[in-house]
C-alpha atoms as a PDB file:
ATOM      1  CA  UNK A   1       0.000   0.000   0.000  1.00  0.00           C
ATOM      2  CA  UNK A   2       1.073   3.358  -0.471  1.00  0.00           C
ATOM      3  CA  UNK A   3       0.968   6.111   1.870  1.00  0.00           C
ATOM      4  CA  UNK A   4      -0.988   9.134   0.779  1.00  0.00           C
ATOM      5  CA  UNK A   5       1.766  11.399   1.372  1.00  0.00           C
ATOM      6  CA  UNK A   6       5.068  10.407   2.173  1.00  0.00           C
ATOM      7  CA  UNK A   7       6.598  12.101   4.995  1.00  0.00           C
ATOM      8  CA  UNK A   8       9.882  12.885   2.952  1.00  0.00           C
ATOM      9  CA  UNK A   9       7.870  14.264  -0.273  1.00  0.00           C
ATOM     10  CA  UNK A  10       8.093  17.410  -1.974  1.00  0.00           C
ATOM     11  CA  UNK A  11       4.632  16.879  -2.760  1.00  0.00           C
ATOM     12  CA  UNK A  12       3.803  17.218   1.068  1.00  0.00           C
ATOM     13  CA  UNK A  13       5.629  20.130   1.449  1.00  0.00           C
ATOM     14  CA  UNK A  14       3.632  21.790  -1.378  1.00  0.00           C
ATOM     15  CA  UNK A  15       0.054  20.973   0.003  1.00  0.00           C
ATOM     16  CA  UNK A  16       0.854  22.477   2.844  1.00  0.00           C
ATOM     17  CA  UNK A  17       2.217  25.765   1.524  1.00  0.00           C
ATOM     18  CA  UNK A  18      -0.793  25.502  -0.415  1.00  0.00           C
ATOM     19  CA  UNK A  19      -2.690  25.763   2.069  1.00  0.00           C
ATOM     20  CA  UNK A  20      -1.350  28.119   3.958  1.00  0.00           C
ATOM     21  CA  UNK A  21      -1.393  30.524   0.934  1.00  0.00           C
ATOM     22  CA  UNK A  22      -4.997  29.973   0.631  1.00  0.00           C
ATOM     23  CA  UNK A  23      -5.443  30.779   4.642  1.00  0.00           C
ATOM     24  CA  UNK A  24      -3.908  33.920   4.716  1.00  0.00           C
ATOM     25  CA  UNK A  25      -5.652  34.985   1.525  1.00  0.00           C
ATOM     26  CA  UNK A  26      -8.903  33.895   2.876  1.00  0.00           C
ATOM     27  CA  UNK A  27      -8.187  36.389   5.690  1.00  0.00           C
ATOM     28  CA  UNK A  28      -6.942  39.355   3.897  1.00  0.00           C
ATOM     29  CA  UNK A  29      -9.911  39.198   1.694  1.00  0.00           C
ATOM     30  CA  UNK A  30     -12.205  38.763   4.733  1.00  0.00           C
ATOM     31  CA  UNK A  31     -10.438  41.759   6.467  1.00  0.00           C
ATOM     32  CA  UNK A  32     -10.778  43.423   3.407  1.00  0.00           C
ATOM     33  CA  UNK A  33     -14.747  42.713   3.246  1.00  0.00           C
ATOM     34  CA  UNK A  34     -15.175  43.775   6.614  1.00  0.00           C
ATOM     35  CA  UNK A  35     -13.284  47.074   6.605  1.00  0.00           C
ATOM     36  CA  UNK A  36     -15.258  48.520   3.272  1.00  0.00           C
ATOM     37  CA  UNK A  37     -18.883  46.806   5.583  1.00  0.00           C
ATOM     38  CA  UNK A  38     -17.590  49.118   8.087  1.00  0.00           C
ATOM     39  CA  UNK A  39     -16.840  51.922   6.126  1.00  0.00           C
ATOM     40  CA  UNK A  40     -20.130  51.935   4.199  1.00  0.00           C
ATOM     41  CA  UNK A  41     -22.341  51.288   7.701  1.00  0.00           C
ATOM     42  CA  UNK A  42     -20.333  54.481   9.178  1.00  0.00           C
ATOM     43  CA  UNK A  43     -21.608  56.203   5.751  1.00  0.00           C
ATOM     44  CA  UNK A  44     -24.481  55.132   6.315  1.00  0.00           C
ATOM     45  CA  UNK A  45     -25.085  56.238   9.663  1.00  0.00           C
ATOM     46  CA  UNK A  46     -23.488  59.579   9.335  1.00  0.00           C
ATOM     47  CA  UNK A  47     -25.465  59.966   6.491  1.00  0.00           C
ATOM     48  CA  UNK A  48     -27.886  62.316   8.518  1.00  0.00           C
ATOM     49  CA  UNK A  49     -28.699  65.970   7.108  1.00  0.00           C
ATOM     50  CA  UNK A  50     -26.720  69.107   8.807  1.00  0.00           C
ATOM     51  CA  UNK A  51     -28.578  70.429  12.078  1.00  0.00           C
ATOM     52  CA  UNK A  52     -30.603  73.426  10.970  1.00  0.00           C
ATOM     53  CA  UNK A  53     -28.623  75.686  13.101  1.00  0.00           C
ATOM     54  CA  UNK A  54     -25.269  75.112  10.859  1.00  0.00           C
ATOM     55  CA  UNK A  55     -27.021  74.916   7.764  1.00  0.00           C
ATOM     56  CA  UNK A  56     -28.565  78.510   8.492  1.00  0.00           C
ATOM     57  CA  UNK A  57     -25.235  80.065   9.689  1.00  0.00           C
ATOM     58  CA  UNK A  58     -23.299  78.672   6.191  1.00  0.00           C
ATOM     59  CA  UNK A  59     -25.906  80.440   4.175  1.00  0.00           C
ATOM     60  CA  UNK A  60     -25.703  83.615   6.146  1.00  0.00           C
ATOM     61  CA  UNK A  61     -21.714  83.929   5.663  1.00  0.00           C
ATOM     62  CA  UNK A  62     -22.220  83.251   2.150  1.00  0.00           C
ATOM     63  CA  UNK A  63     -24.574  85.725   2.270  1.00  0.00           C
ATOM     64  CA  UNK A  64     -22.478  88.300   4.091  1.00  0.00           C
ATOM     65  CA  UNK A  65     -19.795  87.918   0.926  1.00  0.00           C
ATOM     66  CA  UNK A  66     -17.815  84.763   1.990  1.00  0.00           C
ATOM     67  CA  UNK A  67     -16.800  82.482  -0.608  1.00  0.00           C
ATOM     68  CA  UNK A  68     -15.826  79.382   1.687  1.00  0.00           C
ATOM     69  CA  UNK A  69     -17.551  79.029   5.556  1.00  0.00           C
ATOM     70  CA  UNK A  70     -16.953  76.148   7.916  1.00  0.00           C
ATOM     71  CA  UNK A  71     -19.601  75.156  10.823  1.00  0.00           C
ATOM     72  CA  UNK A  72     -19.205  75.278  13.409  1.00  0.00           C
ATOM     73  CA  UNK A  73     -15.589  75.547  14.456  1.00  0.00           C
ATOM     74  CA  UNK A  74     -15.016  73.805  17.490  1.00  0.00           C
ATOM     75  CA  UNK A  75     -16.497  70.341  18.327  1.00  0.00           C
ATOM     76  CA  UNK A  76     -15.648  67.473  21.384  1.00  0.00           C
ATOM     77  CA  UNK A  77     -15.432  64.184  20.280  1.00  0.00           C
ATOM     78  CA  UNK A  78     -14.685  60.482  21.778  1.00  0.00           C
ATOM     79  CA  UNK A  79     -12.156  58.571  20.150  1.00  0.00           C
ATOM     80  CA  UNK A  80     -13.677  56.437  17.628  1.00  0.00           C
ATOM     81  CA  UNK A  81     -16.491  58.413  16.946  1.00  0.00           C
ATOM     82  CA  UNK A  82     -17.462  60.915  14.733  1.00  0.00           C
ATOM     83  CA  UNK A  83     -18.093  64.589  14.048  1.00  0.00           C
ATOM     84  CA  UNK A  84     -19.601  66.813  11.371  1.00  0.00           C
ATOM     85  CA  UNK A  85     -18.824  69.855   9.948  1.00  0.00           C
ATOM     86  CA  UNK A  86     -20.522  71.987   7.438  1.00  0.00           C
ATOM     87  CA  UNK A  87     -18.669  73.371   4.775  1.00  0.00           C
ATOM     88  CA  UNK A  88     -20.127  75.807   1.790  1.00  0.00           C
ATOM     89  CA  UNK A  89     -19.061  77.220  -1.173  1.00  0.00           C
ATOM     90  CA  UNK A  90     -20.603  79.782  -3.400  1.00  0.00           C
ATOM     91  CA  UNK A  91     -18.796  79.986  -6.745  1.00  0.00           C
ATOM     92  CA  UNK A  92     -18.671  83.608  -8.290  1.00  0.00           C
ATOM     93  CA  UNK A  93     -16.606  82.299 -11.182  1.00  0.00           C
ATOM     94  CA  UNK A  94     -18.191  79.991 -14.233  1.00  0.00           C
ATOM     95  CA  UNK A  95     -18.891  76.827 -13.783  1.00  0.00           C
ATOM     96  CA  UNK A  96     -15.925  75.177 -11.993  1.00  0.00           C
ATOM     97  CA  UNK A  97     -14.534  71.643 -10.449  1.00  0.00           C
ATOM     98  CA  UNK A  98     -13.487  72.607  -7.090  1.00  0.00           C
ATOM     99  CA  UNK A  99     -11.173  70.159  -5.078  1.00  0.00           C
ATOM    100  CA  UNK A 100     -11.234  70.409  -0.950  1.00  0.00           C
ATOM    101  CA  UNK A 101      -7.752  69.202   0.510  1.00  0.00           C
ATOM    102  CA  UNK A 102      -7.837  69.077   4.447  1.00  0.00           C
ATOM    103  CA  UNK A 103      -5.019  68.473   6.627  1.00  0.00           C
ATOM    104  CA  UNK A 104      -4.666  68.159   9.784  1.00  0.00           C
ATOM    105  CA  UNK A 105      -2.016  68.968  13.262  1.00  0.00           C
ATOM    106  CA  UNK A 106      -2.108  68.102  16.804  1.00  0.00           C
ATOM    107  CA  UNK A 107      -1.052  70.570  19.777  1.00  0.00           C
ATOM    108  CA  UNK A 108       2.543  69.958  19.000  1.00  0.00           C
ATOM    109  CA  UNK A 109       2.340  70.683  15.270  1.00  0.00           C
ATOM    110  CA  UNK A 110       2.480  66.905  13.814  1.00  0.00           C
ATOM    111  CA  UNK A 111       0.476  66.183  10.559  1.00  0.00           C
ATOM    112  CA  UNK A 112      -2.464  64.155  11.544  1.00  0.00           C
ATOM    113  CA  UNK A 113      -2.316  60.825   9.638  1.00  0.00           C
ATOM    114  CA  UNK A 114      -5.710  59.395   7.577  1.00  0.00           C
ATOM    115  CA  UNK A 115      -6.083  56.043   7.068  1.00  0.00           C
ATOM    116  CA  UNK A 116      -7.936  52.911   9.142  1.00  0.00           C
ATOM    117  CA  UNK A 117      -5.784  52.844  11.929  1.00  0.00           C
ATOM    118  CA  UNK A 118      -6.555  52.720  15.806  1.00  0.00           C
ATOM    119  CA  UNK A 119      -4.141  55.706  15.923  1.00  0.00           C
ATOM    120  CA  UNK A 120      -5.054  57.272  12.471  1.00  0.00           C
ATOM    121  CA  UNK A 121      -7.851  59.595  11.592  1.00  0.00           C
ATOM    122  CA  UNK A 122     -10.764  58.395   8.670  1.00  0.00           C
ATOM    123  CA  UNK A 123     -12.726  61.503   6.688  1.00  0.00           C
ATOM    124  CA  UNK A 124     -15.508  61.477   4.496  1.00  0.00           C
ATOM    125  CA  UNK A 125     -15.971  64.217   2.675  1.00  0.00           C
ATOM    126  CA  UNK A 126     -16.960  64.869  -1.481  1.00  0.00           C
ATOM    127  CA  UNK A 127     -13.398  65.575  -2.491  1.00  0.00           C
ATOM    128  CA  UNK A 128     -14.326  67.707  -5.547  1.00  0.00           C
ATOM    129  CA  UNK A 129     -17.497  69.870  -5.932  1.00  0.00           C
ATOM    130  CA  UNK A 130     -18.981  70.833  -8.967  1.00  0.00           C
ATOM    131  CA  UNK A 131     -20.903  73.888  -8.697  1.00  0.00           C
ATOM    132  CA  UNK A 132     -22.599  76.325 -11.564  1.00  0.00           C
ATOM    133  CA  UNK A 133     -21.288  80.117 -12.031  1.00  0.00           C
ATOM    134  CA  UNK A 134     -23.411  82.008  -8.805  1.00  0.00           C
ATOM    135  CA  UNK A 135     -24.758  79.339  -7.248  1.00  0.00           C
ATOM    136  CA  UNK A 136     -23.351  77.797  -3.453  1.00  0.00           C
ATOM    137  CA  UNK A 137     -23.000  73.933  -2.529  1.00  0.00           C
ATOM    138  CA  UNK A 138     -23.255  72.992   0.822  1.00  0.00           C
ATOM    139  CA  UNK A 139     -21.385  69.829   1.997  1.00  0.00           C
ATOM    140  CA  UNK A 140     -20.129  67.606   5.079  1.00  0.00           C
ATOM    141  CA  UNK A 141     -17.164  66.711   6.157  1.00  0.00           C
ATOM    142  CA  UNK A 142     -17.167  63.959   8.584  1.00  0.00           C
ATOM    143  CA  UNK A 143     -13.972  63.581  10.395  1.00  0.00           C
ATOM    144  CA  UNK A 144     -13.333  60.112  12.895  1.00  0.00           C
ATOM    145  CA  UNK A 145     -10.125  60.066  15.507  1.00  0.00           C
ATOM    146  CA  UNK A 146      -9.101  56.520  15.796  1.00  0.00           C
ATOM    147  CA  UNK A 147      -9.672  54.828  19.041  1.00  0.00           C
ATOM    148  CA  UNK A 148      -6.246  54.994  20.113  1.00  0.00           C
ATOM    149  CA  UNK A 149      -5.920  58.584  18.660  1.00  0.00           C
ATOM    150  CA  UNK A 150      -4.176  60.542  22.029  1.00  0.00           C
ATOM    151  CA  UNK A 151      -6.364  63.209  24.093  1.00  0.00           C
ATOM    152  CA  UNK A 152      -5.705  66.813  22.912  1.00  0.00           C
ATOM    153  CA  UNK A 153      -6.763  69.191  20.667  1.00  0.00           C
ATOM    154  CA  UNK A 154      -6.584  68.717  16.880  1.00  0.00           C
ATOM    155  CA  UNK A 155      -6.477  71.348  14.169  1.00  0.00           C
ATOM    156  CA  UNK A 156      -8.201  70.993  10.416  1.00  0.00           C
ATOM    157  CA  UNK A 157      -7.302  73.186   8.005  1.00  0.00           C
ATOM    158  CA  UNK A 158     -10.005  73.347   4.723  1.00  0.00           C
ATOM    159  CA  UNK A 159      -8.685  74.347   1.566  1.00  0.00           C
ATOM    160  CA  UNK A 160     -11.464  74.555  -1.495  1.00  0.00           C
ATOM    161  CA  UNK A 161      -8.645  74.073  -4.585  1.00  0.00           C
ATOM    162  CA  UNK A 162      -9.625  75.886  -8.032  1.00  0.00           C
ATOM    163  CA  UNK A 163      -6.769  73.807  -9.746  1.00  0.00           C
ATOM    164  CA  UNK A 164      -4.036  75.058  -7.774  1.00  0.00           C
ATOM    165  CA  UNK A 165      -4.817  77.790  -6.309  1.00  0.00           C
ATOM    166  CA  UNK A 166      -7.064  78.462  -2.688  1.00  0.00           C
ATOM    167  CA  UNK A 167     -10.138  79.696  -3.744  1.00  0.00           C
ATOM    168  CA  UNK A 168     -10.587  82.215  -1.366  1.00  0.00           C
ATOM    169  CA  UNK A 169      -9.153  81.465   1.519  1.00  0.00           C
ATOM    170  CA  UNK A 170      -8.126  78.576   3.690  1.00  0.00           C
ATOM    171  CA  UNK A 171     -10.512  77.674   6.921  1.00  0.00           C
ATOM    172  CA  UNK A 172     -10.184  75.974  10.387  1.00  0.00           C
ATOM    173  CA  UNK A 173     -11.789  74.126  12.619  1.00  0.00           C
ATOM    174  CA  UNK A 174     -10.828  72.044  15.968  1.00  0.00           C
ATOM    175  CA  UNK A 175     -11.576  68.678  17.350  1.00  0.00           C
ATOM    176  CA  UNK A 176     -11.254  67.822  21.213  1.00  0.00           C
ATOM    177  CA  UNK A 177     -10.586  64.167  21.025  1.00  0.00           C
ATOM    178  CA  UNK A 178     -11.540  63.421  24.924  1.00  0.00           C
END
């Protein structure tokens, strides 16, 4: 009789790599699965309109001649949730493709890192708006510390990009991660 694998095969050797391969791909596709489930239930949940409140006091600096307003300016957040901003734009050129770039610092002046991360920040925001000569957009940007993102104060800086130039001009806002 013949054993079904030899202990001294090659053949062995290669099942079992096999194997393994198929393991670890099993699990990166599974991790993959359940960060984008994630991701989208987050989207989904955040998906809630701007409080009335914000929504009036974007339209009012838009109507007092700003081009760019951010609302409101200062929030508290735990770590690992999330936090909402408004952020409007009234274009008084033709029709344009604006891009919105947003970086972030801590209290000591390090860049604040995005990505999925227990010590990383996530966003969601539209990255580019597409708005018609003298009309405003109004958008969200959502903004998530990690769980293991440190206790301090966090600063956001909003650019709206008409190619490369700031459209008018940059604007800030603040996160207390508690």
């Amino acid at each position: 009789m013949i054993p079904f694998f030899p202990p001294n095969s090659k053949g062995f050797e290669l099942a079992i790599s096999t194997l393994v391969v198929m393991i670890l791909g099993v699990l990166v596709v599974g991790g993959g699965i359940a960060l984008l489930a994630k991701i989208m239930m987050a989207s989904e949940d955040l998906n809630a309109d701007l409080p009335t409140r914000h929504l009036d006091e974007l339209r009012e600096r838009l109507t007092e001649g700003q081009l760019v307003a951010t609302v409101p300016s200062n929030q508290k957040v735990v770590a690992g949730e999330a936090v909402t901003f408004g952020l409007a734009v009234k274009n008084a050129l033709d029709t344009k493709t604006f891009t919105i770039d947003i970086k972030g610092k801590d209290e000591n002046d390090a860049d604040v890192t995005f990505g999925t991360g227990a010590t990383q920040w996530s966003k969601v925001l539209f990255t580019d708006l597409t708005i018609e000569g003298g009309q405003e957009a109004i958008a969200k940007i959502i903004v998530v510390p990690g769980k293991n993102v440190p206790q301090g104060t966090y600063t956001f800086i909003v650019k709206v990009m008409d190619g490369a130039e700031v459209y008018d001009s940059a604007r800030f806002f603040t996160v207390a991660v508690q």
